[in-house]
C-alpha atoms as a PDB file:
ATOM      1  CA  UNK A   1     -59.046  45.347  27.510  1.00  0.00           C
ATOM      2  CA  UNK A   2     -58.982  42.379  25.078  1.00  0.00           C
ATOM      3  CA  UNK A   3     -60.955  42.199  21.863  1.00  0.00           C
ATOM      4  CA  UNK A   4     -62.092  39.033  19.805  1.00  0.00           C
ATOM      5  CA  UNK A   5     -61.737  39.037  16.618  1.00  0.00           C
ATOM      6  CA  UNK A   6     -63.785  36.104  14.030  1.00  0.00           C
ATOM      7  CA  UNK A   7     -64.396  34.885  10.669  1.00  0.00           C
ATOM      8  CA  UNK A   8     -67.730  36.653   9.993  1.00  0.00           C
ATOM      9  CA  UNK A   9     -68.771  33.551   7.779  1.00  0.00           C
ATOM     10  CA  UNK A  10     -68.389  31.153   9.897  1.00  0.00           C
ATOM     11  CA  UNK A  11     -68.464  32.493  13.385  1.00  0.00           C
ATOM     12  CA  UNK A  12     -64.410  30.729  13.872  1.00  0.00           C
ATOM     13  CA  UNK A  13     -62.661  32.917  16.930  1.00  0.00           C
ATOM     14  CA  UNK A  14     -59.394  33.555  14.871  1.00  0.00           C
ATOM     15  CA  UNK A  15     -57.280  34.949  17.620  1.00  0.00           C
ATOM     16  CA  UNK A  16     -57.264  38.040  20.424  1.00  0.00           C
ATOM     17  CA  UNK A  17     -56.162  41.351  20.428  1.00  0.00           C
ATOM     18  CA  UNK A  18     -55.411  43.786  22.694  1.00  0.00           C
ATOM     19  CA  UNK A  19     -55.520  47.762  23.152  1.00  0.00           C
ATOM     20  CA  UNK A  20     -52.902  49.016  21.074  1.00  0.00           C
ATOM     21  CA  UNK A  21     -53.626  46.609  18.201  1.00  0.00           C
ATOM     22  CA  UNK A  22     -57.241  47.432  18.593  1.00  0.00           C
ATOM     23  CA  UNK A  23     -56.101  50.752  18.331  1.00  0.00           C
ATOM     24  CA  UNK A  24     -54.348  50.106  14.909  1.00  0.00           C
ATOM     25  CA  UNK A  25     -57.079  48.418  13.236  1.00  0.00           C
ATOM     26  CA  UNK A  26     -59.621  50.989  13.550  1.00  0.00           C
ATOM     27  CA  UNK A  27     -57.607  54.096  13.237  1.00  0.00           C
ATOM     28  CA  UNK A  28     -56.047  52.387   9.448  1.00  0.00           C
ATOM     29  CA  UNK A  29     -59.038  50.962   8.426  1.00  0.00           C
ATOM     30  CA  UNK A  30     -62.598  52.701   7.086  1.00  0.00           C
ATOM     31  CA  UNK A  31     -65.789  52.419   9.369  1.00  0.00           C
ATOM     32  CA  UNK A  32     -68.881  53.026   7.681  1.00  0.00           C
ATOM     33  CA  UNK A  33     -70.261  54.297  11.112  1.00  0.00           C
ATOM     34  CA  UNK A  34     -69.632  54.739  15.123  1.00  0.00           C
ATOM     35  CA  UNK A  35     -71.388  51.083  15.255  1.00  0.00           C
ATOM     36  CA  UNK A  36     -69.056  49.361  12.547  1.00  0.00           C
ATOM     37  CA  UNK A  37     -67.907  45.930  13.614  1.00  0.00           C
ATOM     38  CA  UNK A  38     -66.673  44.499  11.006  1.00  0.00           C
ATOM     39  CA  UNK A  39     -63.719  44.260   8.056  1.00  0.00           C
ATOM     40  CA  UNK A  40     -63.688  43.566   5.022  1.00  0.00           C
ATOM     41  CA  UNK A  41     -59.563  42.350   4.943  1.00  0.00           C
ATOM     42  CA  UNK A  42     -57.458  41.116   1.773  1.00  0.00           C
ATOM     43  CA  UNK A  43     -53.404  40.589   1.677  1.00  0.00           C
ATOM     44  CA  UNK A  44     -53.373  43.824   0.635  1.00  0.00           C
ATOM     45  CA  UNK A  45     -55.509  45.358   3.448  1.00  0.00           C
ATOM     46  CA  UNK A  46     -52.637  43.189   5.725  1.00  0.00           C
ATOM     47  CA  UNK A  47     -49.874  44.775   3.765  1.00  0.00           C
ATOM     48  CA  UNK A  48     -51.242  48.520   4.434  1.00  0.00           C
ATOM     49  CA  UNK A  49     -51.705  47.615   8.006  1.00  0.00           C
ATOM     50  CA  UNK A  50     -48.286  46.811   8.136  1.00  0.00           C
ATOM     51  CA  UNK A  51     -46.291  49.338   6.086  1.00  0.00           C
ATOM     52  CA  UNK A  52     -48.426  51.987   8.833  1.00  0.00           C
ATOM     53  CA  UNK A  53     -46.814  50.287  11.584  1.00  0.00           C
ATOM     54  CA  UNK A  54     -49.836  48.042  13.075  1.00  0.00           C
ATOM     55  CA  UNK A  55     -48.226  45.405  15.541  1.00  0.00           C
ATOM     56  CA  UNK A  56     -46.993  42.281  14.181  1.00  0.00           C
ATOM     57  CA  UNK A  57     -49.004  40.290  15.960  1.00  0.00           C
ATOM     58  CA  UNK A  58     -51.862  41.784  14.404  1.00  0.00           C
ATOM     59  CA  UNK A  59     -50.683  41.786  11.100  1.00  0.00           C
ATOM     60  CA  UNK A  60     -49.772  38.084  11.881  1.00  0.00           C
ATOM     61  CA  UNK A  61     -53.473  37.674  12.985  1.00  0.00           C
ATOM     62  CA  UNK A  62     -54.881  38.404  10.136  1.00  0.00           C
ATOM     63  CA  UNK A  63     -52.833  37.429   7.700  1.00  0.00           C
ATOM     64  CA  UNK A  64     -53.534  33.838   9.003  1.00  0.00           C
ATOM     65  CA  UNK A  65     -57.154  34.747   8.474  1.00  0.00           C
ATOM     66  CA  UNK A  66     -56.739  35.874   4.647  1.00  0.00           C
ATOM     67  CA  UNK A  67     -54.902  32.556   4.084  1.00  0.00           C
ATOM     68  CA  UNK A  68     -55.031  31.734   0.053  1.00  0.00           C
ATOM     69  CA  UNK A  69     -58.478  33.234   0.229  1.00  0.00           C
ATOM     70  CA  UNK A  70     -59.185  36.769  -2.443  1.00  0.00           C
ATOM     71  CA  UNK A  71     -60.474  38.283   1.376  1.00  0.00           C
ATOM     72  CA  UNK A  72     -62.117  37.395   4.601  1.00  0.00           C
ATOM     73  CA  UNK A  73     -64.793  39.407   6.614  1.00  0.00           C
ATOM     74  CA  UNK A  74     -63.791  40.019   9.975  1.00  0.00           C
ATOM     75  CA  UNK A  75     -65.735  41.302  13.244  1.00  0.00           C
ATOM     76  CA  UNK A  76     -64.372  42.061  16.791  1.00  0.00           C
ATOM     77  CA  UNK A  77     -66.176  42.138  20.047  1.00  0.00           C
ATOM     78  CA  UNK A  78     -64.949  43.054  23.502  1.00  0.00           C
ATOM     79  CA  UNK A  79     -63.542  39.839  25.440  1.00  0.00           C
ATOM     80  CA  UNK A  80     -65.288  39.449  29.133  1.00  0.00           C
END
């Protein structure tokens, strides 16, 4: 299965993931319920992901998103 994952702002498809990395993000990362679809994500959310072994891709993914910016809200959705 792939996932989608976008800016929440602006609606901007920043990239696809797949199972595994899926599997990262919400295992490391806080859901506020079963229906949570979204992230909050700053460098530092990035740098956790990565020092708990998320795949690099991933971590690439959304460090792109971050950019210069404080944070970024994400959202994923299943692809298909």
């Amino acid at each position: 299965m792939e996932y989608k994952i976008y800016n929440n702002e602006s609606g901007e498809l920043l990239g696809a993931i797949n199972d595994t990395e899926m599997a990262s993000l919400t295992s490391l990362l806080e859901e506020e319920s079963a229906e949570d679809r979204d992230y909050y994500i700053t460098a530092d959310t990035v740098d956790y992901l990565e020092a708990n072994g998320a795949d690099a891709a991933l971590v690439a993914l959304l460090r792109k998103a971050v950019g210069g910016a404080d944070g970024v809200e994400i959202r994923w959705s299943r692809a298909g």
